[in-house]
Protein backbone atom coordinates (compact mmCIF):
# COMPACT_ATOMS: atom_id res chain seq x y z
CA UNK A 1 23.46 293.97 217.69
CA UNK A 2 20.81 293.02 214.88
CA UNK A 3 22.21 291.12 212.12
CA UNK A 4 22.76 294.10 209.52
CA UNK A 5 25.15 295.65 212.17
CA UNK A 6 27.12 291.82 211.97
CA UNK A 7 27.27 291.42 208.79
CA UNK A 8 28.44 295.40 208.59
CA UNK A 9 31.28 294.53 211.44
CA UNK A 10 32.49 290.95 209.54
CA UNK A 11 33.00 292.94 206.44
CA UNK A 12 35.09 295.44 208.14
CA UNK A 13 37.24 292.89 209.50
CA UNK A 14 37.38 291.48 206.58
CA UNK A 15 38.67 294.71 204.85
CA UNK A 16 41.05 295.48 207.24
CA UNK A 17 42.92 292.57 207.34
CA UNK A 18 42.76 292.52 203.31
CA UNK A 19 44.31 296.28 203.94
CA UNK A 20 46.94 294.66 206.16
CA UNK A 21 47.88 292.15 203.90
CA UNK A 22 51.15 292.22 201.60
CA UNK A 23 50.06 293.07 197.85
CA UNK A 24 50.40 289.75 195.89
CA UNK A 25 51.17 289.37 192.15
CA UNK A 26 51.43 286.48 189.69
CA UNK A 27 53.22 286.64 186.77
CA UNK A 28 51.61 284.36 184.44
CA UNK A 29 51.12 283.57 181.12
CA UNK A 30 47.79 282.17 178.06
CA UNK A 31 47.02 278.30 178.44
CA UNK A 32 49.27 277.46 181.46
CA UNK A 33 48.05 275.20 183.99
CA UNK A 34 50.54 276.16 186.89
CA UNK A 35 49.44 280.01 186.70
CA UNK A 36 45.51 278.30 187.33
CA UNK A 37 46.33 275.93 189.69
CA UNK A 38 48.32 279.21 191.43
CA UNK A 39 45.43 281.47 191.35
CA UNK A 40 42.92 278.64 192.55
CA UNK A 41 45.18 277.97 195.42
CA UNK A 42 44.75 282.06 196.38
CA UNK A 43 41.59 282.18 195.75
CA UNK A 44 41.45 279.26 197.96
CA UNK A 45 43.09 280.41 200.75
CA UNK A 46 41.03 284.19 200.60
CA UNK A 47 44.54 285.48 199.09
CA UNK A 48 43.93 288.89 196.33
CA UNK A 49 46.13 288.95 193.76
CA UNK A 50 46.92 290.66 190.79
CA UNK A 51 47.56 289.28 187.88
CA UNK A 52 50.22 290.26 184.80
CA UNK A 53 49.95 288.40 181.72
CA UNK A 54 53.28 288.48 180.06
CA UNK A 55 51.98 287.48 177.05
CA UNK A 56 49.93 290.67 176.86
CA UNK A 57 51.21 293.47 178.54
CA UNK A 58 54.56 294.79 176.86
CA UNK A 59 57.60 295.01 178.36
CA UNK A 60 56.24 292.71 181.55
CA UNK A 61 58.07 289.95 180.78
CA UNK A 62 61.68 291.88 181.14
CA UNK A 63 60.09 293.17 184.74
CA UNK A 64 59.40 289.65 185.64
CA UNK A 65 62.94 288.35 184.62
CA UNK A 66 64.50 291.40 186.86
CA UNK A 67 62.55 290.46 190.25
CA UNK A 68 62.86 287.13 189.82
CA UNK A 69 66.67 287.21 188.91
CA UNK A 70 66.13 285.88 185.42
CA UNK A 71 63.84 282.71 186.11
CA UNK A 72 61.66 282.67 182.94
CA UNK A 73 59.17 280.29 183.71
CA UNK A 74 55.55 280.88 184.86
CA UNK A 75 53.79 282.03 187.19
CA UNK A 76 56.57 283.85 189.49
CA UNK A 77 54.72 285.02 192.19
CA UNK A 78 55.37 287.44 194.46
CA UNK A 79 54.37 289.09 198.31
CA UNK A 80 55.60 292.48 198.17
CA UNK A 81 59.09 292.53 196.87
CA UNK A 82 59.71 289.44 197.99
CA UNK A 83 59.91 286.75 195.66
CA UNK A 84 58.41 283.34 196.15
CA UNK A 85 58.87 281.87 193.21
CA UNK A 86 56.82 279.40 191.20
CA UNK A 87 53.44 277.20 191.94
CA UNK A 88 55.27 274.05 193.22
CA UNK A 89 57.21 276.76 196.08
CA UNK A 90 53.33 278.48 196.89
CA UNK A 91 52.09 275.33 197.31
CA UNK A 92 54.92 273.71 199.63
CA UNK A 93 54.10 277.00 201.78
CA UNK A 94 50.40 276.57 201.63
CA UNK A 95 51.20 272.65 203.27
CA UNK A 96 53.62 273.67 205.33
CA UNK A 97 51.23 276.53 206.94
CA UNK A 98 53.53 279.25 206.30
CA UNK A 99 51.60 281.30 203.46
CA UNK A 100 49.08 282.83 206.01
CA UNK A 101 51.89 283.77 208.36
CA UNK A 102 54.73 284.97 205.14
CA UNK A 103 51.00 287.09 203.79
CA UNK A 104 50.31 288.97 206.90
């Protein structure tokens, strides 16, 4: 296999288990440092994400307060439907080595 064909075969692993992964979104917000310390720590960790600013998409805010029972502060994050909750909870599952399992 010449090195085209490996660097060909790592990026198809490297979609697939992107495909595989639950869709990730962060709720965030202009000038707050937990939404970049958030998205650093998925970037980090080779996490995609999308990202909702409340402050500029309309009526995102009220969809953020309904999956995330009414917590109003940002980022809310969340892996499918599930909702993780702030940076300080990503972060205790990034140390605790459960994000790459609870991402899968």
């Amino acid at each position: 296999m010449n090195t085209q064909e490996k660097k060909l075969e790592a990026l198809l692993k490297k979609a697939i288990i992107y495909k595989s992964m639950k869709n990730v979104t962060v709720y965030m917000g202009p000038m707050c440092a937990f939404c970049d310390a958030a998205k650093r720590l998925l970037v980090r960790n080779n996490i995609p994400y999308k990202e909702i600013n409340i402050a500029l998409e309309e009526d995102k805010m009220d969809e953020m307060l309904s999956k995330s029972n009414g917590k109003r502060t940002i980022p809310q994050i969340f892996f499918d439907d599930l909702h993780v909750g702030g940076y300080e909870e990503l972060r205790a599952l990034e140390k605790s080595g459960e994000l790459k399992d609870l991402i899968k």
